[in-house]
PDBML (XML) file of the C-alpha atoms, coordinates in Angstrom:
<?xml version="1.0" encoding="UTF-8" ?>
<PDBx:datablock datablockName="MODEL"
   xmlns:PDBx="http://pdbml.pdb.org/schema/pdbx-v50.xsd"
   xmlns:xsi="http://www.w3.org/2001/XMLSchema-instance"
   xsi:schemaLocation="http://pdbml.pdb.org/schema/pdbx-v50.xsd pdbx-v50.xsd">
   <PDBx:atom_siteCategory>
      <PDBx:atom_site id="1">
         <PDBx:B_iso_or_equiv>0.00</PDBx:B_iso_or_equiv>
         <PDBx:Cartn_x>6.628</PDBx:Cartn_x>
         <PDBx:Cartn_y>12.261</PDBx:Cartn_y>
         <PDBx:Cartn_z>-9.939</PDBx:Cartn_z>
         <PDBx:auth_asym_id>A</PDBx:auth_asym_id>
         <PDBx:auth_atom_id>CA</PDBx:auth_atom_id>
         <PDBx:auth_comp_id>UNK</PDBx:auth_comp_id>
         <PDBx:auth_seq_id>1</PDBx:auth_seq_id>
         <PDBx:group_PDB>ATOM</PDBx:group_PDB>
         <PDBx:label_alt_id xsi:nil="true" />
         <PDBx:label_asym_id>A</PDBx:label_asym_id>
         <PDBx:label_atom_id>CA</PDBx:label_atom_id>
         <PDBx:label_comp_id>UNK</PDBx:label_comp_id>
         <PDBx:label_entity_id>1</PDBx:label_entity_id>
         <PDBx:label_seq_id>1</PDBx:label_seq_id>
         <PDBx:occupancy>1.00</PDBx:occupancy>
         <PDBx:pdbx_PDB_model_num>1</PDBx:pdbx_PDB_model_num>
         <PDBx:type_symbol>C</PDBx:type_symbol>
      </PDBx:atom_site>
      <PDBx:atom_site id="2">
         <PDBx:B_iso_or_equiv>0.00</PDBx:B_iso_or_equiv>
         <PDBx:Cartn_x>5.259</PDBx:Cartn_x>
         <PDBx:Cartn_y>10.888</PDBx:Cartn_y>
         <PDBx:Cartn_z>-6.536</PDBx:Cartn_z>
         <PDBx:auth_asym_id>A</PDBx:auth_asym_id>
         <PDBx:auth_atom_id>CA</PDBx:auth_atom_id>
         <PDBx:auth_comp_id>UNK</PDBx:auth_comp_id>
         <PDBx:auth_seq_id>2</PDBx:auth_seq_id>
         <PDBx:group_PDB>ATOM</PDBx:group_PDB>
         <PDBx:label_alt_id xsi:nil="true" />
         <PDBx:label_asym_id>A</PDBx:label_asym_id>
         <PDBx:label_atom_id>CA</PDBx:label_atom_id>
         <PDBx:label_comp_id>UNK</PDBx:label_comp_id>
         <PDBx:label_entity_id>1</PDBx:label_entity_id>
         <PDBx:label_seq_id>2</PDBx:label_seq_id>
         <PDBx:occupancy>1.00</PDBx:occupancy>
         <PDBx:pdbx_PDB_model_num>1</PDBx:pdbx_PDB_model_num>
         <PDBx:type_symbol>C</PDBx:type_symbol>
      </PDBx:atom_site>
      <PDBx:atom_site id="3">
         <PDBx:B_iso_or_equiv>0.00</PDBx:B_iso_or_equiv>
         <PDBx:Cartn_x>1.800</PDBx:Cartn_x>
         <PDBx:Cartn_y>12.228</PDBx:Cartn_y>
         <PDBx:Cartn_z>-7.042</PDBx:Cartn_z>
         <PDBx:auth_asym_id>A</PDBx:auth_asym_id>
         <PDBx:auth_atom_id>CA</PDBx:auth_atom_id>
         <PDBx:auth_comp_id>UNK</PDBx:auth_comp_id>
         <PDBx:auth_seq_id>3</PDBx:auth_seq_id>
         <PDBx:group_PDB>ATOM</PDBx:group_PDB>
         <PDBx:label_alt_id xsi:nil="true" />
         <PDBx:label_asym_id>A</PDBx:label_asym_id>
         <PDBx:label_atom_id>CA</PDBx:label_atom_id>
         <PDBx:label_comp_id>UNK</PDBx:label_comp_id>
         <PDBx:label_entity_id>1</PDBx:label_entity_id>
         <PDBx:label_seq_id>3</PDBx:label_seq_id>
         <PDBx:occupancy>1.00</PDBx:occupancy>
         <PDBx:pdbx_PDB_model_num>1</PDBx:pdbx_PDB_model_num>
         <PDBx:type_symbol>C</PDBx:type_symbol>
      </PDBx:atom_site>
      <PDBx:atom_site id="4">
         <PDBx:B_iso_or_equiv>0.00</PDBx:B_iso_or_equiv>
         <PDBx:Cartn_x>1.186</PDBx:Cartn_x>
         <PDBx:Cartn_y>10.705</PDBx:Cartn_y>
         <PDBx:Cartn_z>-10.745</PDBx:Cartn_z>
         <PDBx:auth_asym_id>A</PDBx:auth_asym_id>
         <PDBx:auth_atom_id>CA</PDBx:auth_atom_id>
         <PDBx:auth_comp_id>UNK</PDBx:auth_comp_id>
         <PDBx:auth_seq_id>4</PDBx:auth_seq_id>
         <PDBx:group_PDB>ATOM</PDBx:group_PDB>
         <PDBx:label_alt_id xsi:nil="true" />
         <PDBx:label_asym_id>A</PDBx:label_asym_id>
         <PDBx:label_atom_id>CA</PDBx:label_atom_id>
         <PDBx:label_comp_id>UNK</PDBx:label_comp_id>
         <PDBx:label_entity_id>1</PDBx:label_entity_id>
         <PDBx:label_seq_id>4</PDBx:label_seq_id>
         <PDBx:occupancy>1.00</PDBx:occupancy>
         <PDBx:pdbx_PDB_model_num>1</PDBx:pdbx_PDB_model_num>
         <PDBx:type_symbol>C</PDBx:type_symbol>
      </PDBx:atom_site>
      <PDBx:atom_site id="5">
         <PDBx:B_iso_or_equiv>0.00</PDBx:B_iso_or_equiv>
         <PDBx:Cartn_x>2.716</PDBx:Cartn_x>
         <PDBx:Cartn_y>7.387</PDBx:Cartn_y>
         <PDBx:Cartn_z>-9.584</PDBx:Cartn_z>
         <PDBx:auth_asym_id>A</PDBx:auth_asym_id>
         <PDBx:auth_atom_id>CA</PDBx:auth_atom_id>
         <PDBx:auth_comp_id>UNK</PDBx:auth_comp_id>
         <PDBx:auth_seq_id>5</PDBx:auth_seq_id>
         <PDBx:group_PDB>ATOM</PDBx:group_PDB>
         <PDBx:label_alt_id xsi:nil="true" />
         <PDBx:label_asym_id>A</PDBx:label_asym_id>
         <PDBx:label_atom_id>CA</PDBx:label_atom_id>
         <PDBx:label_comp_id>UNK</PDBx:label_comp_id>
         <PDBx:label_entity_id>1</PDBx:label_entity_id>
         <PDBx:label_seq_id>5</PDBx:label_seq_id>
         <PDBx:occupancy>1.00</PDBx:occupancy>
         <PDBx:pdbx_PDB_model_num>1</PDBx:pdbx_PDB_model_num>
         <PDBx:type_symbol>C</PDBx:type_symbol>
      </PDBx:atom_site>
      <PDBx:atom_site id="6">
         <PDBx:B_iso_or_equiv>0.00</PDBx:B_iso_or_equiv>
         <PDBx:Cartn_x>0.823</PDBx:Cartn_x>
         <PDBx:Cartn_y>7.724</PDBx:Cartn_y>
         <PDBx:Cartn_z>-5.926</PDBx:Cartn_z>
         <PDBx:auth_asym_id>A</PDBx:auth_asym_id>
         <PDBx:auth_atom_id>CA</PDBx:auth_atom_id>
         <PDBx:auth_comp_id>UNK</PDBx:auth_comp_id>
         <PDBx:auth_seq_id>6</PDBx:auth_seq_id>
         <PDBx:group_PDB>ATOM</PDBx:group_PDB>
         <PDBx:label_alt_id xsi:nil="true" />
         <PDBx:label_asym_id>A</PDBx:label_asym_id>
         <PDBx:label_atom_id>CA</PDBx:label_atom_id>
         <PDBx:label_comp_id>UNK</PDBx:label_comp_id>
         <PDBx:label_entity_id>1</PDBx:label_entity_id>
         <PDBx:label_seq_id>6</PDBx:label_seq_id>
         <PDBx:occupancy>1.00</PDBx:occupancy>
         <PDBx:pdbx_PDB_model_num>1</PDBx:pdbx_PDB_model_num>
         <PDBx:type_symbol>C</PDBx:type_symbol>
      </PDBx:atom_site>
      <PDBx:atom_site id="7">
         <PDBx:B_iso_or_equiv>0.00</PDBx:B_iso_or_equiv>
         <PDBx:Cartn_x>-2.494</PDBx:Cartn_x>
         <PDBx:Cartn_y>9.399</PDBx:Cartn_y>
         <PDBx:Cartn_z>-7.891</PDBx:Cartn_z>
         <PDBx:auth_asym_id>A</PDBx:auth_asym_id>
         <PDBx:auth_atom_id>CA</PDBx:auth_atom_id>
         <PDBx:auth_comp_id>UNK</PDBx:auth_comp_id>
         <PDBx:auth_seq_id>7</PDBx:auth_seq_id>
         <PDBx:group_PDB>ATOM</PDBx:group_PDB>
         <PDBx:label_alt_id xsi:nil="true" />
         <PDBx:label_asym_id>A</PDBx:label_asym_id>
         <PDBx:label_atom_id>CA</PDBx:label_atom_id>
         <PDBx:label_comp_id>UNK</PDBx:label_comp_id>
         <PDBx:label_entity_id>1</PDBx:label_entity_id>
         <PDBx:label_seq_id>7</PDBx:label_seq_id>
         <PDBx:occupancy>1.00</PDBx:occupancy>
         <PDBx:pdbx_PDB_model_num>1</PDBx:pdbx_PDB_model_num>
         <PDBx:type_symbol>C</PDBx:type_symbol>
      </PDBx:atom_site>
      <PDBx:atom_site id="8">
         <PDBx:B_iso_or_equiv>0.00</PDBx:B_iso_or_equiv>
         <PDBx:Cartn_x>-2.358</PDBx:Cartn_x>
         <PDBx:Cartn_y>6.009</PDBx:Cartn_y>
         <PDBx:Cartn_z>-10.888</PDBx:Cartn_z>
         <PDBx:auth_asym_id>A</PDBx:auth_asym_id>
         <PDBx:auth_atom_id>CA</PDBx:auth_atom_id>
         <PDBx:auth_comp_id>UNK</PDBx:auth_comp_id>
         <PDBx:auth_seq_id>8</PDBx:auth_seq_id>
         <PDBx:group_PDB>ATOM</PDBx:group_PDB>
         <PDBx:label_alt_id xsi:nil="true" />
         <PDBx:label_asym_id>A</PDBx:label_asym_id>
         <PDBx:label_atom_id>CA</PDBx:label_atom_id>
         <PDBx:label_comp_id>UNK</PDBx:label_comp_id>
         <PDBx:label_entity_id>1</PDBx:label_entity_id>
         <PDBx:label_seq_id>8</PDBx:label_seq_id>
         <PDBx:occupancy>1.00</PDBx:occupancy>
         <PDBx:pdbx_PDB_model_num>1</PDBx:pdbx_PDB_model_num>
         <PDBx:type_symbol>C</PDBx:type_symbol>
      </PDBx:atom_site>
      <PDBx:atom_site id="9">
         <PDBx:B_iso_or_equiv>0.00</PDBx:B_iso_or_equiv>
         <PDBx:Cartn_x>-1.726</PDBx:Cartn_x>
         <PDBx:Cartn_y>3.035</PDBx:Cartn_y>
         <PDBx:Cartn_z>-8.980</PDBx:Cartn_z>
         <PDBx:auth_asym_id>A</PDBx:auth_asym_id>
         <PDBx:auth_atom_id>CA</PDBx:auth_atom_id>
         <PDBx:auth_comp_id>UNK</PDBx:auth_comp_id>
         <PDBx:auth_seq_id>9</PDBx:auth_seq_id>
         <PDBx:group_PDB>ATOM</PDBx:group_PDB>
         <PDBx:label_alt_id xsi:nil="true" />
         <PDBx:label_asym_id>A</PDBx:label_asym_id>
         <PDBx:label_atom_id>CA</PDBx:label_atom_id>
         <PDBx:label_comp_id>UNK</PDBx:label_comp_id>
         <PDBx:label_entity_id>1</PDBx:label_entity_id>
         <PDBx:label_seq_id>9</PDBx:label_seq_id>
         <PDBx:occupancy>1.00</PDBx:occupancy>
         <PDBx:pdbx_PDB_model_num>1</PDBx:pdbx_PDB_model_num>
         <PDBx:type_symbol>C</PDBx:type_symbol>
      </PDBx:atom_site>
      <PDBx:atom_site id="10">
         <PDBx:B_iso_or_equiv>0.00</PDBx:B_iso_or_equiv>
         <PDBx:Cartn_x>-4.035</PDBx:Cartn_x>
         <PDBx:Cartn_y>0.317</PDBx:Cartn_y>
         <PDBx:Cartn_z>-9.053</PDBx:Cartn_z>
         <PDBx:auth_asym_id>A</PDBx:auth_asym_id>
         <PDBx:auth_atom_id>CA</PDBx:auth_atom_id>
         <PDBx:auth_comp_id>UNK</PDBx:auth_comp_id>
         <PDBx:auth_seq_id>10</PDBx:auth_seq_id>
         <PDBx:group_PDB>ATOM</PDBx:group_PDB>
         <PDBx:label_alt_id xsi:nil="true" />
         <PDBx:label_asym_id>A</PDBx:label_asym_id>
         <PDBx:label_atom_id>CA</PDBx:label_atom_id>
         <PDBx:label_comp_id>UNK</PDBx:label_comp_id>
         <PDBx:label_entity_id>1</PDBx:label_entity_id>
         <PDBx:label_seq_id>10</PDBx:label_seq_id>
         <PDBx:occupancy>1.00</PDBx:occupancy>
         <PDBx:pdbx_PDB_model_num>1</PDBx:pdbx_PDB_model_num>
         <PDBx:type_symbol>C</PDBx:type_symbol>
      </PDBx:atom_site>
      <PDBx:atom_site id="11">
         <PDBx:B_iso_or_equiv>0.00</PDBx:B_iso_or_equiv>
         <PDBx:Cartn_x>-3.296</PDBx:Cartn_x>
         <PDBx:Cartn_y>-1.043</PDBx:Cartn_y>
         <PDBx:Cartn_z>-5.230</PDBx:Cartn_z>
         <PDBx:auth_asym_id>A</PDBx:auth_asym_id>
         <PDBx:auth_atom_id>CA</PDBx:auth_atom_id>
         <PDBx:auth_comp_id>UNK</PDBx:auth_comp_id>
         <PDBx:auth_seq_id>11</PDBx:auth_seq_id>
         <PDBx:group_PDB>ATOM</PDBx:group_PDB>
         <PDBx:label_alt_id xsi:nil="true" />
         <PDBx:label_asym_id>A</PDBx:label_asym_id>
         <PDBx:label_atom_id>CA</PDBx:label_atom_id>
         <PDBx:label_comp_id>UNK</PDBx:label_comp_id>
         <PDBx:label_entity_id>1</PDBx:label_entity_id>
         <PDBx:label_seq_id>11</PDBx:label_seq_id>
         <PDBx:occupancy>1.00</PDBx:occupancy>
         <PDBx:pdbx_PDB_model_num>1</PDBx:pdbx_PDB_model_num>
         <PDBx:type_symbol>C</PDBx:type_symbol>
      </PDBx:atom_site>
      <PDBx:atom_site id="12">
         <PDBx:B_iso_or_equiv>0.00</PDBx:B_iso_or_equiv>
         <PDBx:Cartn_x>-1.843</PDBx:Cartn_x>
         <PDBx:Cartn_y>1.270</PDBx:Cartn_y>
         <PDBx:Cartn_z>-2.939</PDBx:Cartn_z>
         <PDBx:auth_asym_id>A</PDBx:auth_asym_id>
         <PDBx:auth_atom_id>CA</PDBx:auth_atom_id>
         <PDBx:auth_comp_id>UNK</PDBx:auth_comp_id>
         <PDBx:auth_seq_id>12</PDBx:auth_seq_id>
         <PDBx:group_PDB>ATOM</PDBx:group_PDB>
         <PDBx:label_alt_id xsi:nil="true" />
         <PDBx:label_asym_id>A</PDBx:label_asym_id>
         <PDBx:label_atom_id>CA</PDBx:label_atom_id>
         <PDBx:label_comp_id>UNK</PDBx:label_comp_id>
         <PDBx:label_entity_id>1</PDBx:label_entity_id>
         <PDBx:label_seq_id>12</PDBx:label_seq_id>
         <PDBx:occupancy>1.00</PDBx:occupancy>
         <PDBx:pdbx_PDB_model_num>1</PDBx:pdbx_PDB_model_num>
         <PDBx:type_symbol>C</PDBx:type_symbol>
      </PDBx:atom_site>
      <PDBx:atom_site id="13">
         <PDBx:B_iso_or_equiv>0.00</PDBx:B_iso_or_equiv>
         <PDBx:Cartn_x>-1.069</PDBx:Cartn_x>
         <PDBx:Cartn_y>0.046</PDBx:Cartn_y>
         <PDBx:Cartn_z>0.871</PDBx:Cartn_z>
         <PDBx:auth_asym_id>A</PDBx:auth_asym_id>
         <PDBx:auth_atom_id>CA</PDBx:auth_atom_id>
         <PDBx:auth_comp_id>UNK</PDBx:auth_comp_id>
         <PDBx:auth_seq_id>13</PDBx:auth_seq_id>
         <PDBx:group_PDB>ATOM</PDBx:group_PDB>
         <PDBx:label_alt_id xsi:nil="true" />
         <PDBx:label_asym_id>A</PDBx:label_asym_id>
         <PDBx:label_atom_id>CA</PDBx:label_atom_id>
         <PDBx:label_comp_id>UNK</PDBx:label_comp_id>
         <PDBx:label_entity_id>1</PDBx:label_entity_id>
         <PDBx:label_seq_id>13</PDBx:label_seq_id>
         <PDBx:occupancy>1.00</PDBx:occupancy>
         <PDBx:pdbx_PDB_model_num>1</PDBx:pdbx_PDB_model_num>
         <PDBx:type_symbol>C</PDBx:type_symbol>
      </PDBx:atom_site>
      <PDBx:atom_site id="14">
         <PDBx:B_iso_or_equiv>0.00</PDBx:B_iso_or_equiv>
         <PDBx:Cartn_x>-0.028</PDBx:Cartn_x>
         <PDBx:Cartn_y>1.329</PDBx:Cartn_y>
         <PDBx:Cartn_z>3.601</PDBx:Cartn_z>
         <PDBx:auth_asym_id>A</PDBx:auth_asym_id>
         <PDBx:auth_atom_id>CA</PDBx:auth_atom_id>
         <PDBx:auth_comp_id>UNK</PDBx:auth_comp_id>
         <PDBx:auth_seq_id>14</PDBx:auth_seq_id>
         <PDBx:group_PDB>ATOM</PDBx:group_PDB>
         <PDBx:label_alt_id xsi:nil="true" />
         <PDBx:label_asym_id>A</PDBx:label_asym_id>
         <PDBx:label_atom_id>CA</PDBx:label_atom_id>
         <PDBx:label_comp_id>UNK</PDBx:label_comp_id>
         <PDBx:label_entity_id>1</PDBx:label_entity_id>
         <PDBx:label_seq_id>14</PDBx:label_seq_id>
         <PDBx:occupancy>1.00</PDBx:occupancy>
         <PDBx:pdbx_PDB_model_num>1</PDBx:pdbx_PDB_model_num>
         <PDBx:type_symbol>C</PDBx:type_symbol>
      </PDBx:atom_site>
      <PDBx:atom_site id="15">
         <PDBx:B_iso_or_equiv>0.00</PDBx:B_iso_or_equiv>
         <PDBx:Cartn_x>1.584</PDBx:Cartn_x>
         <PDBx:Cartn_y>0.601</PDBx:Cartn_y>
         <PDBx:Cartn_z>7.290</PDBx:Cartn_z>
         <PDBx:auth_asym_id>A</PDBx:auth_asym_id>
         <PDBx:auth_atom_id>CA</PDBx:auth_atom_id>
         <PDBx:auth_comp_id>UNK</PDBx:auth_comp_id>
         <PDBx:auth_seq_id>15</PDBx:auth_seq_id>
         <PDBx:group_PDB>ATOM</PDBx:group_PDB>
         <PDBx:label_alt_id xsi:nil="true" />
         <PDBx:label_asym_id>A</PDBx:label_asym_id>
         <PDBx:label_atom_id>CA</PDBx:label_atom_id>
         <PDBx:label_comp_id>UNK</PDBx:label_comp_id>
         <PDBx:label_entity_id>1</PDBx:label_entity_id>
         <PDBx:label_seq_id>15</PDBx:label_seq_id>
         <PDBx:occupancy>1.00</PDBx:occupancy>
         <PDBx:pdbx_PDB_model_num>1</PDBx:pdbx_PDB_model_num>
         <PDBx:type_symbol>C</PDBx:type_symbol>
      </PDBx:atom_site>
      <PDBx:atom_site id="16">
         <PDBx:B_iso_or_equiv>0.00</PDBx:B_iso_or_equiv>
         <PDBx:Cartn_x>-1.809</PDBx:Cartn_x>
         <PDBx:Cartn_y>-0.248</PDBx:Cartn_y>
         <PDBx:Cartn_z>8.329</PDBx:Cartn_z>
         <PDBx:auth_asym_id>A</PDBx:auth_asym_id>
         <PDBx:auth_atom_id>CA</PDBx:auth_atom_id>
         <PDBx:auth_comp_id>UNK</PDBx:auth_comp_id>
         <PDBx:auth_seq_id>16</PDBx:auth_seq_id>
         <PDBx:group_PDB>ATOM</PDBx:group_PDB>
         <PDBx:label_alt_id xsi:nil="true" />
         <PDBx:label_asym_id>A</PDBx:label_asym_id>
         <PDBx:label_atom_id>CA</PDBx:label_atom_id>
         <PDBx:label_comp_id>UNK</PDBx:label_comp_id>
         <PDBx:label_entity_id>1</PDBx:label_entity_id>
         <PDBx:label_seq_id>16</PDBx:label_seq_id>
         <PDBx:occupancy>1.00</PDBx:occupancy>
         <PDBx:pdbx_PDB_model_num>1</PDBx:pdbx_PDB_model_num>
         <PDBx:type_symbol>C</PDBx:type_symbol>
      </PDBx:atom_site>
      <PDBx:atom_site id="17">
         <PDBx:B_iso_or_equiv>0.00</PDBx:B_iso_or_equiv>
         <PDBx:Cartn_x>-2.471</PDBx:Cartn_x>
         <PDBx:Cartn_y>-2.574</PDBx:Cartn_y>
         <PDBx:Cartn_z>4.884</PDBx:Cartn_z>
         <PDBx:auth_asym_id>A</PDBx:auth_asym_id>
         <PDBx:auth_atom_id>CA</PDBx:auth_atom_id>
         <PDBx:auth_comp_id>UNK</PDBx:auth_comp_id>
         <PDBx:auth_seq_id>17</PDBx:auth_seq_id>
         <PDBx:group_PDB>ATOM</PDBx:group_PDB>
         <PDBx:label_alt_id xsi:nil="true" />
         <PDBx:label_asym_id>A</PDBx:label_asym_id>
         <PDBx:label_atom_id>CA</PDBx:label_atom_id>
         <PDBx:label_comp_id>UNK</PDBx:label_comp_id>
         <PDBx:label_entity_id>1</PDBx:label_entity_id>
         <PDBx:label_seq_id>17</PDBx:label_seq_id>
         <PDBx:occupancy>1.00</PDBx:occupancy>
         <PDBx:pdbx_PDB_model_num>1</PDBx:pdbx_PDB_model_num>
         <PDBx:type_symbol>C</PDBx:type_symbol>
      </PDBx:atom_site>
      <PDBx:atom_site id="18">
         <PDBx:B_iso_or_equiv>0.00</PDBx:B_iso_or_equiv>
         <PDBx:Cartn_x>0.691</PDBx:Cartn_x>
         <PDBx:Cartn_y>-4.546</PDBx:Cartn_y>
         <PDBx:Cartn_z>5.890</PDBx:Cartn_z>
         <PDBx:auth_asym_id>A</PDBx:auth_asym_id>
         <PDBx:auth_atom_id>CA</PDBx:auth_atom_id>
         <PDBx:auth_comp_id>UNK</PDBx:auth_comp_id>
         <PDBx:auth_seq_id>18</PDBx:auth_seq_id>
         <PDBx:group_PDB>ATOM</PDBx:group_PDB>
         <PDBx:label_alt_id xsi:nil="true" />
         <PDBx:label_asym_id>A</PDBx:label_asym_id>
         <PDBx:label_atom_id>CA</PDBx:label_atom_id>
         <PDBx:label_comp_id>UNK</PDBx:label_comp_id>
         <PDBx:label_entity_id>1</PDBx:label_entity_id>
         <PDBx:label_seq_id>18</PDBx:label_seq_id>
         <PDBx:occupancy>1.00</PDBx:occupancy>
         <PDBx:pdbx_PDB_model_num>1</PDBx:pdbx_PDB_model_num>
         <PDBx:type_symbol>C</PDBx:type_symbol>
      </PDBx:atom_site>
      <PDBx:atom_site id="19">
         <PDBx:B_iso_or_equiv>0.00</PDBx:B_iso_or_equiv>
         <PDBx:Cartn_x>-0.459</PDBx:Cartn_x>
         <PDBx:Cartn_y>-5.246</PDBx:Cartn_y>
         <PDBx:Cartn_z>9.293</PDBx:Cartn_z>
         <PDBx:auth_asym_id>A</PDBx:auth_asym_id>
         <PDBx:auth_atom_id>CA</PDBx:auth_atom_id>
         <PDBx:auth_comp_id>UNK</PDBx:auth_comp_id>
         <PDBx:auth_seq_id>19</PDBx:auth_seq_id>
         <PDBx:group_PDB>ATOM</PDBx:group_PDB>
         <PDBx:label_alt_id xsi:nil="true" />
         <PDBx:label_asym_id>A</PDBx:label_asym_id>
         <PDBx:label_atom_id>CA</PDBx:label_atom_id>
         <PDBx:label_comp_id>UNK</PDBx:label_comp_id>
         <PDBx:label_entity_id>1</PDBx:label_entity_id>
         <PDBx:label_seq_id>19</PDBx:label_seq_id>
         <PDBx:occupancy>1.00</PDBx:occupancy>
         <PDBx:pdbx_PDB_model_num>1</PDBx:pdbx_PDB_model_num>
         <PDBx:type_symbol>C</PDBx:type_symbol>
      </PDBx:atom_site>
      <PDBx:atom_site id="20">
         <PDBx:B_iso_or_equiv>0.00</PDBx:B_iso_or_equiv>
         <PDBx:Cartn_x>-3.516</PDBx:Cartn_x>
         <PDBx:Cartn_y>-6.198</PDBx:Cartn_y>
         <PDBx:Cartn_z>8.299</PDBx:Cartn_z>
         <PDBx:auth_asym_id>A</PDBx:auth_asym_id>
         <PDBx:auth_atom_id>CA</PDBx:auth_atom_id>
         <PDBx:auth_comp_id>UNK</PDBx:auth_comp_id>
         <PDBx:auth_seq_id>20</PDBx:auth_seq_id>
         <PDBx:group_PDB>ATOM</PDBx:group_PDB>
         <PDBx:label_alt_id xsi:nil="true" />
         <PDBx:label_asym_id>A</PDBx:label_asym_id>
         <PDBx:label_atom_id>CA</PDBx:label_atom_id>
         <PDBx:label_comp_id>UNK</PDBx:label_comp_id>
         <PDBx:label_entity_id>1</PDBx:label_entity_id>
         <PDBx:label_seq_id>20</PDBx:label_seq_id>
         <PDBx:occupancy>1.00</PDBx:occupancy>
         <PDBx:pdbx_PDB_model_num>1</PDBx:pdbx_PDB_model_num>
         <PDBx:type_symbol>C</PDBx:type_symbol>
      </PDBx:atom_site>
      <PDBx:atom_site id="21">
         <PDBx:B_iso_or_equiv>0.00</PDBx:B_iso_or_equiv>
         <PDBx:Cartn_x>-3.164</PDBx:Cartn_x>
         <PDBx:Cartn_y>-8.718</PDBx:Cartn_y>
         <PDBx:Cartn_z>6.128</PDBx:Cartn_z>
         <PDBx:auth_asym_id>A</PDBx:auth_asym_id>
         <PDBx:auth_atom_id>CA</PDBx:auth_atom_id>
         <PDBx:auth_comp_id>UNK</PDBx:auth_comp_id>
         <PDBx:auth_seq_id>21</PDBx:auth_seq_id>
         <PDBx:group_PDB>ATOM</PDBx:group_PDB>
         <PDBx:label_alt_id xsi:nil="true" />
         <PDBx:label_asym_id>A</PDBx:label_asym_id>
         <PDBx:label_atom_id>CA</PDBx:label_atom_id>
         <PDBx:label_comp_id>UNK</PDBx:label_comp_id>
         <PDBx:label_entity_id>1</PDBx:label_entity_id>
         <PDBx:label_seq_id>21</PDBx:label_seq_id>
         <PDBx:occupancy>1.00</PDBx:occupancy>
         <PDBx:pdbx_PDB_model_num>1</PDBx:pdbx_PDB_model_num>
         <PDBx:type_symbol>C</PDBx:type_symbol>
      </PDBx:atom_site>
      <PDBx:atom_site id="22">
         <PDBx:B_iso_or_equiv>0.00</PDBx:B_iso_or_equiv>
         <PDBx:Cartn_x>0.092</PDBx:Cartn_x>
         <PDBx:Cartn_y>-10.180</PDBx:Cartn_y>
         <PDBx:Cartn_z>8.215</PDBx:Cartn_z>
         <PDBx:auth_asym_id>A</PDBx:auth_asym_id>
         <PDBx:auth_atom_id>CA</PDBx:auth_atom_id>
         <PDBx:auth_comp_id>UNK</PDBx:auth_comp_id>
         <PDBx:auth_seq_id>22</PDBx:auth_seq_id>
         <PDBx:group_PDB>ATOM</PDBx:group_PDB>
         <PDBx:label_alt_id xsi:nil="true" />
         <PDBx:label_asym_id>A</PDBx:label_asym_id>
         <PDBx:label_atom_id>CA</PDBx:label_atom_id>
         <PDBx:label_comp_id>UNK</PDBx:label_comp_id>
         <PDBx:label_entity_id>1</PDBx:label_entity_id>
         <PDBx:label_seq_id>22</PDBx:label_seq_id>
         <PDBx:occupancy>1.00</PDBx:occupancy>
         <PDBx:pdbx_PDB_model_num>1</PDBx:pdbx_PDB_model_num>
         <PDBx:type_symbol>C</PDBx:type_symbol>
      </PDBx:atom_site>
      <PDBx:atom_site id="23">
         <PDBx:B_iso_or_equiv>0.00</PDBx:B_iso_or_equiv>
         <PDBx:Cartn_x>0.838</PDBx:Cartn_x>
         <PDBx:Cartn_y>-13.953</PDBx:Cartn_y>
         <PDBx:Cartn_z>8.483</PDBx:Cartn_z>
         <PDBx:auth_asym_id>A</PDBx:auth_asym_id>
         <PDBx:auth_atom_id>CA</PDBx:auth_atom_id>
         <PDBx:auth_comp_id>UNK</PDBx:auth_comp_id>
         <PDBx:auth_seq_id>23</PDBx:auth_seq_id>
         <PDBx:group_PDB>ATOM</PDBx:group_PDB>
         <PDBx:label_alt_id xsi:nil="true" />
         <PDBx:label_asym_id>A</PDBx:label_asym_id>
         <PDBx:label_atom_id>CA</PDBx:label_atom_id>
         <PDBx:label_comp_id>UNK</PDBx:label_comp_id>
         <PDBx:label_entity_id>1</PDBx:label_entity_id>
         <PDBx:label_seq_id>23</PDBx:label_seq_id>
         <PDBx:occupancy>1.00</PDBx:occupancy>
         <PDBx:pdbx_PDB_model_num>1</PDBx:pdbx_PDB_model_num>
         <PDBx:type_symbol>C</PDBx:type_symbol>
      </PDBx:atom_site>
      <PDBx:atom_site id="24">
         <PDBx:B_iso_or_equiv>0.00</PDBx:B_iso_or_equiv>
         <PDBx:Cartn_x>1.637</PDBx:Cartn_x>
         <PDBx:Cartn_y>-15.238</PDBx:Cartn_y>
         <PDBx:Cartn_z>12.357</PDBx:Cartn_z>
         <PDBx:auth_asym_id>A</PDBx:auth_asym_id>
         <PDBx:auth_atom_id>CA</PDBx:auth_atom_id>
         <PDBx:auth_comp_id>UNK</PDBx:auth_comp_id>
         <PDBx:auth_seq_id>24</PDBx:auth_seq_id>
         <PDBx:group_PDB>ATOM</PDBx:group_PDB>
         <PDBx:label_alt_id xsi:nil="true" />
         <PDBx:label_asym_id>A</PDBx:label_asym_id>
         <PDBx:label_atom_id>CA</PDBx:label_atom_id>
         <PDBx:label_comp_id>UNK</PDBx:label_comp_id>
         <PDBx:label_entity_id>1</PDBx:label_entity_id>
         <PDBx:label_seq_id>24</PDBx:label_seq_id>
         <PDBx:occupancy>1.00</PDBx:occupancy>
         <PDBx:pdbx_PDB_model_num>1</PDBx:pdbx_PDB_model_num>
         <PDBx:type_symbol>C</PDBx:type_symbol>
      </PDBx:atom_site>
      <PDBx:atom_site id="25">
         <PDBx:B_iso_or_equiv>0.00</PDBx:B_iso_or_equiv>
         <PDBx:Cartn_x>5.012</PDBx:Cartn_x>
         <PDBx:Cartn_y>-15.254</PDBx:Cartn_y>
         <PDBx:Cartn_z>11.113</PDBx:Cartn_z>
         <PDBx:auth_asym_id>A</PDBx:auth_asym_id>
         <PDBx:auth_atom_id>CA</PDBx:auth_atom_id>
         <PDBx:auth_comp_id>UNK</PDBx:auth_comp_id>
         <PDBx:auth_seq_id>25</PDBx:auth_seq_id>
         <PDBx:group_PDB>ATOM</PDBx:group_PDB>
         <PDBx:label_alt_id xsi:nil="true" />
         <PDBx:label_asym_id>A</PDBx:label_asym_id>
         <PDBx:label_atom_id>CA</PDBx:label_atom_id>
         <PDBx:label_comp_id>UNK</PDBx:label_comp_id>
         <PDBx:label_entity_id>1</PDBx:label_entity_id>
         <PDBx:label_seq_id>25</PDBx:label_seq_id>
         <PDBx:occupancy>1.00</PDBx:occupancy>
         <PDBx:pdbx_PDB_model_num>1</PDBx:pdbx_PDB_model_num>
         <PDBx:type_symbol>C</PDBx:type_symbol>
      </PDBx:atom_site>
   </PDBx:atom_siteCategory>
</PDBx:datablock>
């Protein structure tokens, strides 16, 4: 159920994703 909902999603993000795109806040 993780794999077909990991394996079909149209975004997926990560730790590193998050920090990435952080505001200062």
């Amino acid at each position: 159920r993780k794999l077909f909902r990991q394996k079909t999603a149209r975004s997926y993000l990560t730790n590193e994703d998050l920090i990435a795109h952080r505001d200062p806040d």
